[in-house]
C-alpha atoms as a PDB file:
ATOM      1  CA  UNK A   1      -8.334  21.482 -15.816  1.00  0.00           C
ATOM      2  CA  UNK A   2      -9.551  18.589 -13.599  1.00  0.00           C
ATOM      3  CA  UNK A   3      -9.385  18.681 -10.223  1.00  0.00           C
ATOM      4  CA  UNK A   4      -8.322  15.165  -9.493  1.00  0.00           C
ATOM      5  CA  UNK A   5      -5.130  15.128  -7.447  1.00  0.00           C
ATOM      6  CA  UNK A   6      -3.842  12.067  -8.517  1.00  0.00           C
ATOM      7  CA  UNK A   7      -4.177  13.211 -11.714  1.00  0.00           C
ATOM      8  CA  UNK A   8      -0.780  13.453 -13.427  1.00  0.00           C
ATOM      9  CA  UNK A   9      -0.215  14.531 -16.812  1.00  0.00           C
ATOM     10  CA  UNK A  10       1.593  12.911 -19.591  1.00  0.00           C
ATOM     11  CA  UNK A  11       4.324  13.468 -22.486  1.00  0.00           C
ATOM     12  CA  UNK A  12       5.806  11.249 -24.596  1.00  0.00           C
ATOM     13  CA  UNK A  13       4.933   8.433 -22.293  1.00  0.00           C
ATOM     14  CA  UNK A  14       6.735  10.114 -19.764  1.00  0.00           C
ATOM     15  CA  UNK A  15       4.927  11.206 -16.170  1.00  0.00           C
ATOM     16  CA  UNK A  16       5.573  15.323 -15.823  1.00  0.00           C
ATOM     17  CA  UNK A  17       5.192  15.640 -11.632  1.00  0.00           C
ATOM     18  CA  UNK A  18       6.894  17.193  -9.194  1.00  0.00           C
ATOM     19  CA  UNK A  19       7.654  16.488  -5.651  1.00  0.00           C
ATOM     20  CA  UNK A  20       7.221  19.943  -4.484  1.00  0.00           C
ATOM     21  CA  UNK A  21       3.515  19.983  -5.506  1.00  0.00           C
ATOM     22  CA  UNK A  22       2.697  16.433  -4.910  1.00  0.00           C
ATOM     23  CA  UNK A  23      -0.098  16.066  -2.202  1.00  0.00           C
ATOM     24  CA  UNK A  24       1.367  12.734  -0.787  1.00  0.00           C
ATOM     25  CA  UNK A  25       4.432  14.365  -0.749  1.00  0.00           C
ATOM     26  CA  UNK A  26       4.636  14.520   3.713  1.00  0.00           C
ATOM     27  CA  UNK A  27       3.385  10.527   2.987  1.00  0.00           C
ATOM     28  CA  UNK A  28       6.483   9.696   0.911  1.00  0.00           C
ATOM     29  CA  UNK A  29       9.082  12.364   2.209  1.00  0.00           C
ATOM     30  CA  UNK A  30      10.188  13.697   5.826  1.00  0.00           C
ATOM     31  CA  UNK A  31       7.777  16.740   6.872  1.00  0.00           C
ATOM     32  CA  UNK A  32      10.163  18.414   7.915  1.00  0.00           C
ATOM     33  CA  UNK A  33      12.185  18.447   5.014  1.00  0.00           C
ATOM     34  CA  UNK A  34      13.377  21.711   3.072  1.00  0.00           C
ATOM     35  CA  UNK A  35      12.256  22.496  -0.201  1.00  0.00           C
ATOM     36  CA  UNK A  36      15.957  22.465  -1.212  1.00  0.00           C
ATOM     37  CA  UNK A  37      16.696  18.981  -0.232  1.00  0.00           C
ATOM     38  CA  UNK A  38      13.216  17.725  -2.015  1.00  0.00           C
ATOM     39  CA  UNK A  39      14.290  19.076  -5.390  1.00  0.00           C
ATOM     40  CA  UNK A  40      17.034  17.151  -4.903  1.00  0.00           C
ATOM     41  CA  UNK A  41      15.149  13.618  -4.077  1.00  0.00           C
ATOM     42  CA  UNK A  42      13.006  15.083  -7.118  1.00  0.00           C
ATOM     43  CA  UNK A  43      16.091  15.084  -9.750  1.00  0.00           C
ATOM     44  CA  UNK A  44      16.220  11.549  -8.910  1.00  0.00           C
ATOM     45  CA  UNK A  45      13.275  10.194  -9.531  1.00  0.00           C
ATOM     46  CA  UNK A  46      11.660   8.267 -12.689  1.00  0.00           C
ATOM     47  CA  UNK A  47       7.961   8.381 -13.348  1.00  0.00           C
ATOM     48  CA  UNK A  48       7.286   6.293 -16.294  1.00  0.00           C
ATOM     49  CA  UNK A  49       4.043   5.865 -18.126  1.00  0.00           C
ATOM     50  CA  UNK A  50       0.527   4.224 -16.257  1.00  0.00           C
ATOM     51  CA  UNK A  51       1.179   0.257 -14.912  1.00  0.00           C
ATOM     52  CA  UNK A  52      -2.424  -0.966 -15.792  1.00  0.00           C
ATOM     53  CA  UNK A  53      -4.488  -3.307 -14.120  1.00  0.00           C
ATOM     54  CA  UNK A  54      -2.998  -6.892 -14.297  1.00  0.00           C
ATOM     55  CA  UNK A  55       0.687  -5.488 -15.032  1.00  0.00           C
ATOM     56  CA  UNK A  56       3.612  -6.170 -13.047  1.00  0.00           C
ATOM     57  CA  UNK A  57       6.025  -3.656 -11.656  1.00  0.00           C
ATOM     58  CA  UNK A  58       8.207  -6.314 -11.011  1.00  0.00           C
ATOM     59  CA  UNK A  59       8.293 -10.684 -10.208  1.00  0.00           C
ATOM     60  CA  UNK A  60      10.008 -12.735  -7.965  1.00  0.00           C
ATOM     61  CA  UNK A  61      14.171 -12.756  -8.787  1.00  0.00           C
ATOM     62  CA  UNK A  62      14.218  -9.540 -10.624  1.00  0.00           C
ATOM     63  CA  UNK A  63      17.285  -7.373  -9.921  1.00  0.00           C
ATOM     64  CA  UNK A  64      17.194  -5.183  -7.209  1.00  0.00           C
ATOM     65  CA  UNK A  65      17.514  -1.512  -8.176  1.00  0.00           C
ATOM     66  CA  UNK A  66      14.916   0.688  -7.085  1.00  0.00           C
ATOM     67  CA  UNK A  67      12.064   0.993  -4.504  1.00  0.00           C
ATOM     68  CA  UNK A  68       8.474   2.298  -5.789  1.00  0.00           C
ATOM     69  CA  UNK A  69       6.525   5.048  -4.240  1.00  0.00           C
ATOM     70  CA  UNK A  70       2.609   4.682  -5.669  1.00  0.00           C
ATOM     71  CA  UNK A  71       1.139   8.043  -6.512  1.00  0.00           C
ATOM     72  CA  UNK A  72      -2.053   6.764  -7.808  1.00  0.00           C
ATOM     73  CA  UNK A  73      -3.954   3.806  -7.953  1.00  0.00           C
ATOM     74  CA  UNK A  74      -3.270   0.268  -5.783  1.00  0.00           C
ATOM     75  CA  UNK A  75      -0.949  -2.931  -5.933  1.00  0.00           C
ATOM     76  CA  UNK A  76      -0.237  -5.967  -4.221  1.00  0.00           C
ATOM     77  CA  UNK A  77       2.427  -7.941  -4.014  1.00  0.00           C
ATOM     78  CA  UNK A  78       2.378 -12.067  -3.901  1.00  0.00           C
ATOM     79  CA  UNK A  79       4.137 -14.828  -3.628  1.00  0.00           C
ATOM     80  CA  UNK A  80       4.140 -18.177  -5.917  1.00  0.00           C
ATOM     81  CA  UNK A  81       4.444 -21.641  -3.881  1.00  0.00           C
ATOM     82  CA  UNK A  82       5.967 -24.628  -5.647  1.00  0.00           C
ATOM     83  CA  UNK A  83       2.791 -25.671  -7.218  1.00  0.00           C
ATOM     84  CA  UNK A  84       2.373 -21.919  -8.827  1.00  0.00           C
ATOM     85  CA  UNK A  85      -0.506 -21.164  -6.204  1.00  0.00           C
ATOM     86  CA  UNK A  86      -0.559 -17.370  -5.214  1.00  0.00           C
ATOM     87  CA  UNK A  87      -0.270 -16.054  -1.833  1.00  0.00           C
ATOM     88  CA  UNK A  88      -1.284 -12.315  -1.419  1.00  0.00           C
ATOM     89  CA  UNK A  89       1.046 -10.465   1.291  1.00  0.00           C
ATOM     90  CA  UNK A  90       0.111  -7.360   0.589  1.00  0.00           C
ATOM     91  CA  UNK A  91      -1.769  -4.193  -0.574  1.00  0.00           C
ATOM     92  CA  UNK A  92      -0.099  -0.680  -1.176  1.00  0.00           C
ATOM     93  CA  UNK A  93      -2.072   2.227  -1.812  1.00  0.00           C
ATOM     94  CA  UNK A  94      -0.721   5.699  -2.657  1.00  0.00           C
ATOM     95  CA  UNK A  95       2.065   7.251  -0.637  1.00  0.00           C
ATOM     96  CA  UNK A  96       3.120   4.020   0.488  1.00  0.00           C
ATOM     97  CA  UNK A  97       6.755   2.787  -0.493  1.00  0.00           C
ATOM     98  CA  UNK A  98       7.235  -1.031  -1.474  1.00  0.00           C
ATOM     99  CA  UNK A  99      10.370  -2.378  -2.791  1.00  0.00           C
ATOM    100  CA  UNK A 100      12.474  -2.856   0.256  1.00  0.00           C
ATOM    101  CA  UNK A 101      12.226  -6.531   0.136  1.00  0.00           C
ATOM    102  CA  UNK A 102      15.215  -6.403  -2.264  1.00  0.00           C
ATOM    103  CA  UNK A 103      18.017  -4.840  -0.186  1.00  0.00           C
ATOM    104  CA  UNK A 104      19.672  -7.755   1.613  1.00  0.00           C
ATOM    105  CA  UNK A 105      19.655  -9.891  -1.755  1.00  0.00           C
ATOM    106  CA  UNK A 106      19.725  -7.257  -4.448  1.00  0.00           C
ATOM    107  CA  UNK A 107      17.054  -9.737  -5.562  1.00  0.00           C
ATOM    108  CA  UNK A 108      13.148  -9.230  -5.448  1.00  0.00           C
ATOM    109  CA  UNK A 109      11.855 -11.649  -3.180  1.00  0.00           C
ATOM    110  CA  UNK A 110       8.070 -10.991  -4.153  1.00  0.00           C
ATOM    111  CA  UNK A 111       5.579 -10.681  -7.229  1.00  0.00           C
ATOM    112  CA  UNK A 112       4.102  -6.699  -7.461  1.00  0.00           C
ATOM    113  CA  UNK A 113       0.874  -6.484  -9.538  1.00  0.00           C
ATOM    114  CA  UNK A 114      -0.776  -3.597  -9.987  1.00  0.00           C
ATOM    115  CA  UNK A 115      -5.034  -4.010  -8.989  1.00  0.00           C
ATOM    116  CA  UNK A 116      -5.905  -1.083 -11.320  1.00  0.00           C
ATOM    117  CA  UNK A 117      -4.528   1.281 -13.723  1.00  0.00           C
ATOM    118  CA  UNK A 118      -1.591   3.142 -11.192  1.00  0.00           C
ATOM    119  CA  UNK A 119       1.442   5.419 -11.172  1.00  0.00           C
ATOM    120  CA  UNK A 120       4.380   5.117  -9.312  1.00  0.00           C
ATOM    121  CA  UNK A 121       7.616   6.863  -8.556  1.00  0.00           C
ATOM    122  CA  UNK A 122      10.970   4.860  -8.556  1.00  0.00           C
ATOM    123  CA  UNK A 123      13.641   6.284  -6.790  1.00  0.00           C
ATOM    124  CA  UNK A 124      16.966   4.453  -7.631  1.00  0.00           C
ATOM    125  CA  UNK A 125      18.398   3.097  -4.477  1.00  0.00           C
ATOM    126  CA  UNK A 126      21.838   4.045  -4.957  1.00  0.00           C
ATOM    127  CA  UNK A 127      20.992   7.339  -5.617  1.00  0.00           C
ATOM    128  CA  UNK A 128      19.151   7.550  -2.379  1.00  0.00           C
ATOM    129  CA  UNK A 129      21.578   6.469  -0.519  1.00  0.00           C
ATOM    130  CA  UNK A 130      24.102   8.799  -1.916  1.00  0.00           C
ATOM    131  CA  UNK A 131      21.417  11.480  -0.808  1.00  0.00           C
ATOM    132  CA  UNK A 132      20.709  10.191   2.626  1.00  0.00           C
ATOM    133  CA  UNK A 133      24.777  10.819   3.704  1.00  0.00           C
ATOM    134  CA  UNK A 134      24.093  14.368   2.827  1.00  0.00           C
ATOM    135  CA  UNK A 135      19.835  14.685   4.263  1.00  0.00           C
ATOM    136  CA  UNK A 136      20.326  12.741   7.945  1.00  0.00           C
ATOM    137  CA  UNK A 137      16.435  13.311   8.547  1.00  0.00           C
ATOM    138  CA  UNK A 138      16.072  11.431   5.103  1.00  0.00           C
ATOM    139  CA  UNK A 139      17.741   9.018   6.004  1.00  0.00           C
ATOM    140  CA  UNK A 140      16.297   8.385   9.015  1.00  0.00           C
ATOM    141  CA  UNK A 141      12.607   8.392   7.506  1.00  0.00           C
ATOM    142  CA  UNK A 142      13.574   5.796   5.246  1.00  0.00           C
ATOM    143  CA  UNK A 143      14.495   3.309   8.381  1.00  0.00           C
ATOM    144  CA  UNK A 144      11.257   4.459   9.685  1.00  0.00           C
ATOM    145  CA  UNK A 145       9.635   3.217   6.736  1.00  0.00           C
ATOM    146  CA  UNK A 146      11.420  -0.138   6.886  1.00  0.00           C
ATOM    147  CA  UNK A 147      10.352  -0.737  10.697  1.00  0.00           C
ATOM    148  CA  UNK A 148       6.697   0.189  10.267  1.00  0.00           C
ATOM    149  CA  UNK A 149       6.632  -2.062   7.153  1.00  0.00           C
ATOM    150  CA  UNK A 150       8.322  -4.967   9.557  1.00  0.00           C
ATOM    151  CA  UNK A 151       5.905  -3.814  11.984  1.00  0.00           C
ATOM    152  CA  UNK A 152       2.785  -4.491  10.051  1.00  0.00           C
ATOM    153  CA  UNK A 153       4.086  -7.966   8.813  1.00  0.00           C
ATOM    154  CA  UNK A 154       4.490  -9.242  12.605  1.00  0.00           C
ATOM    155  CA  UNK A 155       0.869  -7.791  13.381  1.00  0.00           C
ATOM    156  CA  UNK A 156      -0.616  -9.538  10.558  1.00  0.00           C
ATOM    157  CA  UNK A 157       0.921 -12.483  11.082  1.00  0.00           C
ATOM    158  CA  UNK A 158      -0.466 -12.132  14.582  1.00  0.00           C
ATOM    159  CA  UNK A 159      -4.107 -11.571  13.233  1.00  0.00           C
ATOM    160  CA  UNK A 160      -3.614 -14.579  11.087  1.00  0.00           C
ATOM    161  CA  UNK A 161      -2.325 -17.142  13.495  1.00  0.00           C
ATOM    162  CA  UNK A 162      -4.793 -15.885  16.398  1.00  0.00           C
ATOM    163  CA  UNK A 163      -7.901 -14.253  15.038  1.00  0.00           C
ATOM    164  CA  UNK A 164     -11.222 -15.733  14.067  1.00  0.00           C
ATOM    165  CA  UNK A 165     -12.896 -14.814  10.234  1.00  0.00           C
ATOM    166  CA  UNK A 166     -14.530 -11.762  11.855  1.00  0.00           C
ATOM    167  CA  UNK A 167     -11.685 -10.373  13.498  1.00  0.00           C
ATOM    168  CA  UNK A 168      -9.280 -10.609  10.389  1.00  0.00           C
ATOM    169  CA  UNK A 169     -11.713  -8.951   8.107  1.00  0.00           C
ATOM    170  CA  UNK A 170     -12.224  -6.052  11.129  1.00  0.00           C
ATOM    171  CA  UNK A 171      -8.231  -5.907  11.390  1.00  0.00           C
ATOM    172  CA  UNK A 172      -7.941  -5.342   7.750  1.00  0.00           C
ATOM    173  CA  UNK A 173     -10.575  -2.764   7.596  1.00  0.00           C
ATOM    174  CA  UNK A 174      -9.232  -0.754  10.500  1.00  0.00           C
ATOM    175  CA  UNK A 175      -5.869  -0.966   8.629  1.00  0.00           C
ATOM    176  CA  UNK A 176      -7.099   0.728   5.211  1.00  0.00           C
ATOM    177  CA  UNK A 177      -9.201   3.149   7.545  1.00  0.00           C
ATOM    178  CA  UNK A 178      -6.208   4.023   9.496  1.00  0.00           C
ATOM    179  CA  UNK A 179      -4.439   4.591   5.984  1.00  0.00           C
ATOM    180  CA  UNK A 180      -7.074   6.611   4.410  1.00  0.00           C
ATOM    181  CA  UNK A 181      -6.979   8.655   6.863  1.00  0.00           C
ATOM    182  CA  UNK A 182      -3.058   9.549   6.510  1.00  0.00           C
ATOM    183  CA  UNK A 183      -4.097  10.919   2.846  1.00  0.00           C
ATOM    184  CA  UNK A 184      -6.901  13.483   4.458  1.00  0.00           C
ATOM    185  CA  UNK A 185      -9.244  11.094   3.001  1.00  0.00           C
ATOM    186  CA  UNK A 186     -12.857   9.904   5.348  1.00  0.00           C
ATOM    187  CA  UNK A 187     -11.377   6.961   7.923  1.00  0.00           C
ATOM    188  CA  UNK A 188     -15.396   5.671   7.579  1.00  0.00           C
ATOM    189  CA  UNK A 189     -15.622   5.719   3.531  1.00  0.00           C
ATOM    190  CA  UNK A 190     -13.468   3.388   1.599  1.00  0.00           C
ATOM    191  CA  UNK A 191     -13.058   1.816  -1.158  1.00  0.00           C
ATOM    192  CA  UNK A 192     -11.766  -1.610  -0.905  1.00  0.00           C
ATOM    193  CA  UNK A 193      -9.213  -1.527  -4.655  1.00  0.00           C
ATOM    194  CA  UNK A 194      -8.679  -5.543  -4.269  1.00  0.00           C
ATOM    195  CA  UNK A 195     -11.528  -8.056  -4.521  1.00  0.00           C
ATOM    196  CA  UNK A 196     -12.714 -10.186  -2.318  1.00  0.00           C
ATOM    197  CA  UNK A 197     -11.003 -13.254  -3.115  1.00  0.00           C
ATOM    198  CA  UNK A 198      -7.664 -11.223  -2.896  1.00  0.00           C
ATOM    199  CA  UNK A 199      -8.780 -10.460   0.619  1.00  0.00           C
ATOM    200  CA  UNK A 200      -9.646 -14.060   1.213  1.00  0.00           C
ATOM    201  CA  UNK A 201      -6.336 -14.649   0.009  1.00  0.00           C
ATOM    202  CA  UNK A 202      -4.829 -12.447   2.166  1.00  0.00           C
ATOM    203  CA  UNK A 203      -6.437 -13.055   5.205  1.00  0.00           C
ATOM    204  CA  UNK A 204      -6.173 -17.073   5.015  1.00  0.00           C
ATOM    205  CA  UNK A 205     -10.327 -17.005   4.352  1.00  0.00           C
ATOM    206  CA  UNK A 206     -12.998 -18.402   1.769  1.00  0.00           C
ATOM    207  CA  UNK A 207     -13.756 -16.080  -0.884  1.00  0.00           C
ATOM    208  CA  UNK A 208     -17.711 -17.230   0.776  1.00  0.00           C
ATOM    209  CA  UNK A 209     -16.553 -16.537   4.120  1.00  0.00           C
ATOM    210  CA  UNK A 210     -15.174 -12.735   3.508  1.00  0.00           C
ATOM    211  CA  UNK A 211     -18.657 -12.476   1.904  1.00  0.00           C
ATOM    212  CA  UNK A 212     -20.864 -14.326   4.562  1.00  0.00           C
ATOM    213  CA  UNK A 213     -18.400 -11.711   6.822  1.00  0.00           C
ATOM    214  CA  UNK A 214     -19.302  -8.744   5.402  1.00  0.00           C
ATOM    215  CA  UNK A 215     -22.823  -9.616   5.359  1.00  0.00           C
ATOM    216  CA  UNK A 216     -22.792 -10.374   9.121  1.00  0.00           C
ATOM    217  CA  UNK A 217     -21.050  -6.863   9.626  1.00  0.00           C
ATOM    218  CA  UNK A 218     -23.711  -5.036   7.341  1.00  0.00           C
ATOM    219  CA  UNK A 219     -26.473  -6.726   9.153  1.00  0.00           C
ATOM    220  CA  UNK A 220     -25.376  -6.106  12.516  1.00  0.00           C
ATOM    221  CA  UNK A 221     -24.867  -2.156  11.760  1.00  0.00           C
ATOM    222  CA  UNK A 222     -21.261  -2.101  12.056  1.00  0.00           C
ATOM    223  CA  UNK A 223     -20.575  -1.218   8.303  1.00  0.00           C
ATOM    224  CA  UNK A 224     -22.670  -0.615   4.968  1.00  0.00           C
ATOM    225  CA  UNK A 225     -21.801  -2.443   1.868  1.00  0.00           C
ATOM    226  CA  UNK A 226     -22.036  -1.811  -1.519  1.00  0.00           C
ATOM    227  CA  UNK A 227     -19.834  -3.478  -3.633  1.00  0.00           C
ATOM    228  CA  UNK A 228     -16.518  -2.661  -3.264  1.00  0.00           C
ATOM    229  CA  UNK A 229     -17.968   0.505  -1.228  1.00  0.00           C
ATOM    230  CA  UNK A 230     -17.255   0.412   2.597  1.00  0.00           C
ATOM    231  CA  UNK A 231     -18.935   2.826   5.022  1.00  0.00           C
ATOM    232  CA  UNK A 232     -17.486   2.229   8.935  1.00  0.00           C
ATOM    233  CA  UNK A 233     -20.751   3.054  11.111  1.00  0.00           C
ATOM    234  CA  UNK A 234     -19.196   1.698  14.373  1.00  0.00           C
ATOM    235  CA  UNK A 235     -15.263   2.091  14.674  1.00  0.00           C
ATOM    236  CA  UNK A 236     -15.665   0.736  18.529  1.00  0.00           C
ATOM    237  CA  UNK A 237     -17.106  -2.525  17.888  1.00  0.00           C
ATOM    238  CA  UNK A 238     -14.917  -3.152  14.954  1.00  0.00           C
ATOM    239  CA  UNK A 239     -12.030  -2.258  17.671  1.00  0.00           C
ATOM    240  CA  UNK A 240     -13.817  -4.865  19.960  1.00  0.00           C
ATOM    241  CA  UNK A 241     -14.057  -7.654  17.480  1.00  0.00           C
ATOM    242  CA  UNK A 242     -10.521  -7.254  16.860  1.00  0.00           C
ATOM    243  CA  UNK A 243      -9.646  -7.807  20.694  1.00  0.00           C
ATOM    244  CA  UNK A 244     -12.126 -10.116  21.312  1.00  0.00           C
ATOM    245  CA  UNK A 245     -11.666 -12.559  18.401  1.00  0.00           C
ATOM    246  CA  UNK A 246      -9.450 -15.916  19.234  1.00  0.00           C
END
């Protein structure tokens, strides 16, 4: 049996999982929580089969019903100007919730892709709320959720409008170490799932200046790089080019 804990068998298409013996479980759910009430938020939930690399979960104007928990792999999500050029807003990795940006419309207001072959949980928002009148703390976390989500989409737009090339690439890398570290993974190992012209994207940069970037960092002795492979060597000064960077 492997070992892998994002490793979720399947039948008939169908995702067998539980939330009781998930591992990203106090990601996705209150800590606190009782067993009790998370069988119930696990009744609810649909896994369906794998969403490979290049598939959507969902596009801009698509009904509203559900929000997504990702259990393995990584997406983004992106928006489409008027001349049908993409703009990245976002990367999710597992135990992070995307989704909400259909509640005030009951309309998706984005474009979710996934970056590599990934799993997700939906949880049917009517159903959730139906639970969250009878789980308080539930509902609560879910508003928690919302705010840190709002939270990171002001600081980001603060690292755009503000920061030089070095100190939007060190932002984003403190970000995914800050995240890997919430799944008990290494805060100084990572492995970047989007490429770098998604980050360019993302981070209003040249695919050659994210690269020129990196190089920079690497040569300096702040980080290693090997391909997508991302060893932090100097938290600190990643800190300080964040602060320092107008």
């Amino acid at each position: 049996m492997t070992s892998d804990p994002y490793n979720i068998a399947c039948n008939h298409g169908f995702i067998q999982s539980s939330c009781s013996d998930c591992n990203l479980k106090g990601l996705c759910l209150p800590i606190a929580m009782d067993i009790k009430d998370i069988d119930k938020v696990n009744d609810i939930i649909r896994r369906s089969r794998p969403i490979h690399a290049g598939e959507h979960l969902y596009r801009t104007g698509d009904s509203f019903t559900s929000i997504f928990a990702v259990r393995s792999g990584s997406i983004k999500t992106y928006l489409l100007d008027d001349d049908g050029i993409e703009q990245v807003t976002g990367f999710y990795l597992p135990g992070e919730i995307l989704g909400f940006d259909g509640i005030g419309t009951s309309k998706h207001g984005c474009n979710v892709l996934s970056m590599e072959t990934s799993t997700v949980c939906e949880i049917p928002f009517e159903r959730i709320e139906e639970l969250s009148l009878q789980i308080p703390v539930l509902q609560r976390h879910f508003f928690q959720l919302m705010s840190q989500q709002i939270e990171a989409d002001h600081q980001m737009m603060m690292t755009l409008s503000k920061k030089n090339a070095e100190g939007r690439v060190a932002t984003l890398l403190l970000s995914l170490s800050k995240r890997y570290g919430r799944r008990n993974l290494s805060p100084h190992s990572l492995r970047l799932p989007m490429s770098r012209m998604d980050i360019g994207n993302f981070l209003g940069l040249t695919i050659e200046t994210v690269s020129r970037t990196f190089s920079r960092m690497q040569k300096e002795g702040i980080i290693n790089v090997d391909g997508r492979e991302i060893h932090i060597n100097d938290h600190a000064r990643l800190q300080q080019i964040c602060h320092a960077s107008k």
